[in-house]
Protein backbone atom coordinates (compact mmCIF):
# COMPACT_ATOMS: atom_id res chain seq x y z
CA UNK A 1 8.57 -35.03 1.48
CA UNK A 2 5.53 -34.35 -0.68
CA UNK A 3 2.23 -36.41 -0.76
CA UNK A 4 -0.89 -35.95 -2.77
CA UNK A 5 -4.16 -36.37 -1.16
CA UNK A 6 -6.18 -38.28 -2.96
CA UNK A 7 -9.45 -35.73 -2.57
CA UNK A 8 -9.78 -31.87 -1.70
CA UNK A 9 -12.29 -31.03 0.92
CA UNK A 10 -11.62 -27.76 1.82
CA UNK A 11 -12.54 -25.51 5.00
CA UNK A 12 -11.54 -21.50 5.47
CA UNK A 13 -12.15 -18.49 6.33
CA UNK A 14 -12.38 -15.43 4.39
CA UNK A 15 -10.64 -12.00 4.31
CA UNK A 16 -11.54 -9.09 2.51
CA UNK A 17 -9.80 -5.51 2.02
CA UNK A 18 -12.08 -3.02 1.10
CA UNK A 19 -11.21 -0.04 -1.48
CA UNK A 20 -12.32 3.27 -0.54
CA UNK A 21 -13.61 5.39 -2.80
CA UNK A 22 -13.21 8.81 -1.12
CA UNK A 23 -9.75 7.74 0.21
CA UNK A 24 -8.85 6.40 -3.49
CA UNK A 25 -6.93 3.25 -1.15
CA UNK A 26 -7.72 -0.26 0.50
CA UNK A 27 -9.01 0.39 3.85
CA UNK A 28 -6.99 -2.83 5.24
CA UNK A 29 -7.46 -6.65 6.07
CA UNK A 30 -10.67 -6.96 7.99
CA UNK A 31 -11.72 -9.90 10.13
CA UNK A 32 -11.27 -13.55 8.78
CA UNK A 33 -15.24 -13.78 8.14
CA UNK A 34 -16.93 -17.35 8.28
CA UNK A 35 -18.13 -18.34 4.68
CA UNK A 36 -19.96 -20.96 3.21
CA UNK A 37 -18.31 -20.77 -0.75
CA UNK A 38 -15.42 -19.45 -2.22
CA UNK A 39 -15.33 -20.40 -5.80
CA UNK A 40 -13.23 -19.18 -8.91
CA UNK A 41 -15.12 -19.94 -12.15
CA UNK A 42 -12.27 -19.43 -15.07
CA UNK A 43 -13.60 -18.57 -18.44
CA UNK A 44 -13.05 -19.10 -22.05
CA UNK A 45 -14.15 -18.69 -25.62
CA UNK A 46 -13.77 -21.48 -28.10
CA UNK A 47 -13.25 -20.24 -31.46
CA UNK A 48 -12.78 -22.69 -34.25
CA UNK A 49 -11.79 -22.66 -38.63
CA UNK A 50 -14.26 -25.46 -40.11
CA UNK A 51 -12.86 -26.79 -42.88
CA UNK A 52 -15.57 -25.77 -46.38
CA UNK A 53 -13.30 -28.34 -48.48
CA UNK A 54 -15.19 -31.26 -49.70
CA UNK A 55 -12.50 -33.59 -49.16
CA UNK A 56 -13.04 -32.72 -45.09
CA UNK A 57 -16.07 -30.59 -45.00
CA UNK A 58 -17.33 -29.40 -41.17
CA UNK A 59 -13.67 -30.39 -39.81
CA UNK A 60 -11.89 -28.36 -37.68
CA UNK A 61 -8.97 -26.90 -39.74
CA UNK A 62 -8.04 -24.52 -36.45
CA UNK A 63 -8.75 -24.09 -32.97
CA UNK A 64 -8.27 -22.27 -29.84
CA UNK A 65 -8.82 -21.27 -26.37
CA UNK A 66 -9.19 -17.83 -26.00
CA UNK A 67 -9.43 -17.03 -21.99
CA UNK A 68 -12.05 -14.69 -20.56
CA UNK A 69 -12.61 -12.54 -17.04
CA UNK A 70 -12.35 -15.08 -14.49
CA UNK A 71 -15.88 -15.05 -12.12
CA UNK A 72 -15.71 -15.07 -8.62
CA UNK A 73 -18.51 -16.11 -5.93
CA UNK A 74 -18.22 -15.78 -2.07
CA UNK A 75 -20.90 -16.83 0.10
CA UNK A 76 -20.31 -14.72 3.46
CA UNK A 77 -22.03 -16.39 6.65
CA UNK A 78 -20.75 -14.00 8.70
CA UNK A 79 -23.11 -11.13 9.56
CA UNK A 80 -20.97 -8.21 9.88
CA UNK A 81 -22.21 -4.61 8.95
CA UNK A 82 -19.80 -4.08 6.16
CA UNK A 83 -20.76 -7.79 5.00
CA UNK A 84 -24.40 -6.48 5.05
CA UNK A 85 -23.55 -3.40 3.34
CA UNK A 86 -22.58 -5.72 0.57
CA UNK A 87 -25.18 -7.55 -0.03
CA UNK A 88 -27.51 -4.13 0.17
CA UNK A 89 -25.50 -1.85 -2.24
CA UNK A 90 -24.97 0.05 0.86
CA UNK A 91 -22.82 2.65 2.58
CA UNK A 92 -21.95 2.24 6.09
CA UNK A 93 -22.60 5.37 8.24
CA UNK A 94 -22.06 5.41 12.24
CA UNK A 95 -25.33 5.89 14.59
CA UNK A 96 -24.18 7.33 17.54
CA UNK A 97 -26.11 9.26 20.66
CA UNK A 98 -24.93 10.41 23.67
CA UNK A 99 -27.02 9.66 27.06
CA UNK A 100 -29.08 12.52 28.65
CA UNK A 101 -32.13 13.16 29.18
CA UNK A 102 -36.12 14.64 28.61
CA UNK A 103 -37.53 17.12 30.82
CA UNK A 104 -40.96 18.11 30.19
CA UNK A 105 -40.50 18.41 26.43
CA UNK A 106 -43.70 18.67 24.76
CA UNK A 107 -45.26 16.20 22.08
CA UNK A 108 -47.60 17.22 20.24
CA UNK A 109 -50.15 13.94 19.32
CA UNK A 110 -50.28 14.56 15.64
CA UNK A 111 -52.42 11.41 15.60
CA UNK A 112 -54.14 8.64 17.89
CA UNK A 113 -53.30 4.92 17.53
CA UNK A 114 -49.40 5.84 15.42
CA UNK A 115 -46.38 5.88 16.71
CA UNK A 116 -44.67 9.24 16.99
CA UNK A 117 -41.04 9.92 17.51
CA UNK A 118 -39.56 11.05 20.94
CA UNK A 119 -36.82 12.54 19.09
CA UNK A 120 -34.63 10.32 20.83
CA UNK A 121 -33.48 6.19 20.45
CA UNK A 122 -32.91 3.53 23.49
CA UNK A 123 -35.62 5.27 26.00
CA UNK A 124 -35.47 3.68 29.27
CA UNK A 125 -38.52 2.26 30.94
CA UNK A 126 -37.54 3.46 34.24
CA UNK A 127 -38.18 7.24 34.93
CA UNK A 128 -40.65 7.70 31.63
CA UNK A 129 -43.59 10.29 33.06
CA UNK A 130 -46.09 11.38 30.06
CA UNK A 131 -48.40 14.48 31.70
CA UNK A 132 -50.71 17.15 29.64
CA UNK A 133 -49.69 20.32 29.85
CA UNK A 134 -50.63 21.28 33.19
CA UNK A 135 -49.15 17.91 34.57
CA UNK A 136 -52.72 17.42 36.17
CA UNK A 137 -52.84 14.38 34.25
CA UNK A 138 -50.62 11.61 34.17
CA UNK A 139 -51.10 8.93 31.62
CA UNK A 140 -50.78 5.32 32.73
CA UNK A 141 -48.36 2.68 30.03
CA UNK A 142 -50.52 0.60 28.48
CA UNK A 143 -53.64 1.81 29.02
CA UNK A 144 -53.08 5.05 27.64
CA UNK A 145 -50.03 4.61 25.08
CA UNK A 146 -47.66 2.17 24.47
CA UNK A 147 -43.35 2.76 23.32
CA UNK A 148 -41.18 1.11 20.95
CA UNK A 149 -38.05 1.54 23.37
CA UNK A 150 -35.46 0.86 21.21
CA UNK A 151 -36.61 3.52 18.33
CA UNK A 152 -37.94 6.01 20.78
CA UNK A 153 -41.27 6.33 19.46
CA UNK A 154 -44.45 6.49 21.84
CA UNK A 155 -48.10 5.88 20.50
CA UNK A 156 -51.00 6.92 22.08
CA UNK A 157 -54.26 4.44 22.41
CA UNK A 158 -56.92 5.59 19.96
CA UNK A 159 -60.37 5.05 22.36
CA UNK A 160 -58.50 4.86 25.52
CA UNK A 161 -60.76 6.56 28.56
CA UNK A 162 -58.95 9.02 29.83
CA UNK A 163 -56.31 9.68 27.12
CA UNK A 164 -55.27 12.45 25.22
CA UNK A 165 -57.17 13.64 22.52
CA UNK A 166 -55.67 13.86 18.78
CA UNK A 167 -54.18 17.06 18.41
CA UNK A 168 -53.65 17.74 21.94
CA UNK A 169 -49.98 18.34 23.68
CA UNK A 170 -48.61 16.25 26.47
CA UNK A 171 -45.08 16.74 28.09
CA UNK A 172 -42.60 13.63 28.32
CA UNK A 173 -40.26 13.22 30.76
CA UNK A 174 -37.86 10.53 30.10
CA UNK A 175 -33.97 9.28 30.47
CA UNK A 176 -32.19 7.67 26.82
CA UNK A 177 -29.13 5.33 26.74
CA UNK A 178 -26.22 6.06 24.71
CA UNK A 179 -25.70 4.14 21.16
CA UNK A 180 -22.75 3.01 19.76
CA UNK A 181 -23.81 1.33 15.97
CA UNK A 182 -23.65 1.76 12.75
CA UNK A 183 -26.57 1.89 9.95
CA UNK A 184 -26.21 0.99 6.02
CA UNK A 185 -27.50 3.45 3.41
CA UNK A 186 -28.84 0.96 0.95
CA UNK A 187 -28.75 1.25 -2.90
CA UNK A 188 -25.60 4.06 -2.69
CA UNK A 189 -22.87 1.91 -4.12
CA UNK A 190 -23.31 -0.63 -6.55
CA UNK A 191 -20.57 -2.39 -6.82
CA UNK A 192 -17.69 -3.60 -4.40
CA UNK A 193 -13.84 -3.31 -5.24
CA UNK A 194 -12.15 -4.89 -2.96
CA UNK A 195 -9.01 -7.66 -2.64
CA UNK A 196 -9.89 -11.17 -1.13
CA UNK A 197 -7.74 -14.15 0.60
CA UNK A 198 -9.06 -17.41 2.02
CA UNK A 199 -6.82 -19.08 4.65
CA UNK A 200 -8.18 -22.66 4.54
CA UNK A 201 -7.17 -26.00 4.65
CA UNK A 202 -7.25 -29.40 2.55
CA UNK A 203 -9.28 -31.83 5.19
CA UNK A 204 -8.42 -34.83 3.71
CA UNK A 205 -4.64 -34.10 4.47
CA UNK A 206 -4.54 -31.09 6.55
CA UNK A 207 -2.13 -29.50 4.19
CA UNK A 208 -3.08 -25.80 3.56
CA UNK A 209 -4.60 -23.39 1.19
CA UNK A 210 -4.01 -20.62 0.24
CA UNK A 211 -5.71 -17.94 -2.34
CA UNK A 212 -5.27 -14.49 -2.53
CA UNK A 213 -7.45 -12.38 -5.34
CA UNK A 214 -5.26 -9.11 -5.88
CA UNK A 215 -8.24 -7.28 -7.20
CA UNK A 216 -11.72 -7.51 -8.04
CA UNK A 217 -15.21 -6.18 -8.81
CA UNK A 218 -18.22 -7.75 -6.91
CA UNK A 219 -22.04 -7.08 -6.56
CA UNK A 220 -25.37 -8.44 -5.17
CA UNK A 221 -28.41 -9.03 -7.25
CA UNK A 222 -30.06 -11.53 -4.40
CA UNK A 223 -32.90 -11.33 -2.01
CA UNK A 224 -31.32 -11.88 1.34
CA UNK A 225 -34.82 -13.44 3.26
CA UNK A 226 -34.69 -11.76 6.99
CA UNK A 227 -37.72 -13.95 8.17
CA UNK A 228 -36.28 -17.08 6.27
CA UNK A 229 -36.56 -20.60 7.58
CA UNK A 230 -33.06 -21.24 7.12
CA UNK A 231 -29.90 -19.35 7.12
CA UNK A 232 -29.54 -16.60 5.01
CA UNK A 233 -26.22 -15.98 3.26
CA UNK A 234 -24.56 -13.17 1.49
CA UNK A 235 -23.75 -13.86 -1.82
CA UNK A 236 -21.37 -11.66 -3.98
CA UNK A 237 -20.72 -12.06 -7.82
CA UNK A 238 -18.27 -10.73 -9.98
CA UNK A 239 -15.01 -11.03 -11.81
CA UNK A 240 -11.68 -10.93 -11.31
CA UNK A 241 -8.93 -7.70 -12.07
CA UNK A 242 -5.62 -8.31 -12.81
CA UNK A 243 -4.20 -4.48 -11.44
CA UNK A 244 -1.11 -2.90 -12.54
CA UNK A 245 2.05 -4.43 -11.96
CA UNK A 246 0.45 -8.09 -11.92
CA UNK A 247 0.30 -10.42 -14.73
CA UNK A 248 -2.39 -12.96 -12.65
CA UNK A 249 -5.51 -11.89 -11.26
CA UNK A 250 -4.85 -14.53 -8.18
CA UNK A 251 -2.67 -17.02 -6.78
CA UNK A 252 -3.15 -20.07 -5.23
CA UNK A 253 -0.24 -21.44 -3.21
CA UNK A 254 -0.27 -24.84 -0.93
CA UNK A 255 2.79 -24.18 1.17
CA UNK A 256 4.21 -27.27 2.31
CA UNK A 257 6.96 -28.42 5.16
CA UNK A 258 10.41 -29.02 4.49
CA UNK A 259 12.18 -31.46 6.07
């Protein structure tokens, strides 16, 4: 038996597949990402024959609907890399580093009062020893330099008694954790091929949604706020392909139960 809900309400979660560019193929189905709009915008152009007779002057004598790309919007909630990537014209590169260690290296202080890079990322607090060069000296945290852990960068105290001087070398001694990320390249790739689906459902009936985009063409021209008051979201823009062997751009299907 069929009903028909008197409203649509609809919740989801969207999927997107990815087109590679090197590969020249769709990477897969990613994870069903949380999103906050999924909306098809269909398009036309309206052109109509006015009528220059006198006996019906300004009339339409003909018209018709001519239908144009279809637009697509999807508001991603979800913060995922590639999702960021996105939004940032980006390509997606890993950041890896193995764990080991610094034994004595030497640092040259370029500059008092900057930080300066340790060469490695993730230092660990425990086990960090800055000397001079004779290891005569040892230099005390916080009173003679301070570290940005996570980026591995170490800045010496411009004024602090005791201290190095600009210029001078120091050796580090210091233990790194390994890292496992990844890091966008922004502004590489402007534009997003890719094939979407949203698995949702009407709320007002529970009776489900389905879309799936075969193809299409999205970009960013946003701010995404980082320090915003509210949530940020990533919005993408763009239209709708209808690829080879497919004469629709999309479907939308509400599967039902039979009896």
């Amino acid at each position: 038996m069929t009903t028909t809900a008197r409203a649509i309400l609809a919740g989801g979660l969207v999927s997107l597949n990815m087109f590679n560019p090197v590969t020249q193929a769709y990477n897969g189905w990613g994870d069903a990402l949380d999103a906050d709009k999924f909306e098809i915008k269909p398009n036309f152009e309206e052109k109509t024959s006015e009528s220059r007779s006198h006996l019906d002057y300004g009339q339409a004598r003909a018209s018709v609907i001519l239908p144009k790309p279809t637009e697509l919007t999807i508001e991603l909630a979800a913060a995922t890399t590639e999702a960021l990537a996105m939004q940032f014209q980006g390509l997606v590169q890993s950041l890896t580093q193995a764990s080991g260690s610094l034994t004595a290296v030497d640092l040259t202080v370029t500059a008092l009062g900057v930080f300066l890079p340790l060469g490695k990322r993730n230092i660990a607090e425990a086990g960090l020893v800055v000397t001079n060069t004779g290891a005569t000296v040892t230099y005390v945290l916080g009173e003679h330099y301070e570290v940005n852990w996570l980026r591995g960068e170490i800045r010496f105290i411009d004024g602090a008694a005791g201290g190095p001087a600009a210029a001078s070398t120091v050796k580090v001694t210091a233990t790194y954790g390994a890292v496992d990320g990844k890091k966008i390249l922004g502004g590489r790739i402007t534009q997003v091929r890719c094939q979407a689906r949203l698995d949702g459902q009407n709320m007002v009936d529970n009776s489900p949604i389905e879309i799936d985009v075969h193809e299409c063409v999205l970009g960013s021209n946003n701010g995404f706020d980082f320090l915003g008051a509210d949530f940020s979201a990533i919005t993408l823009t763009g239209k709708i392909v209808t690829p080879p062997g497919k004469t629709e751009g999309y479907e939308i299907r509400q599967p039902g139960a039979s009896a």
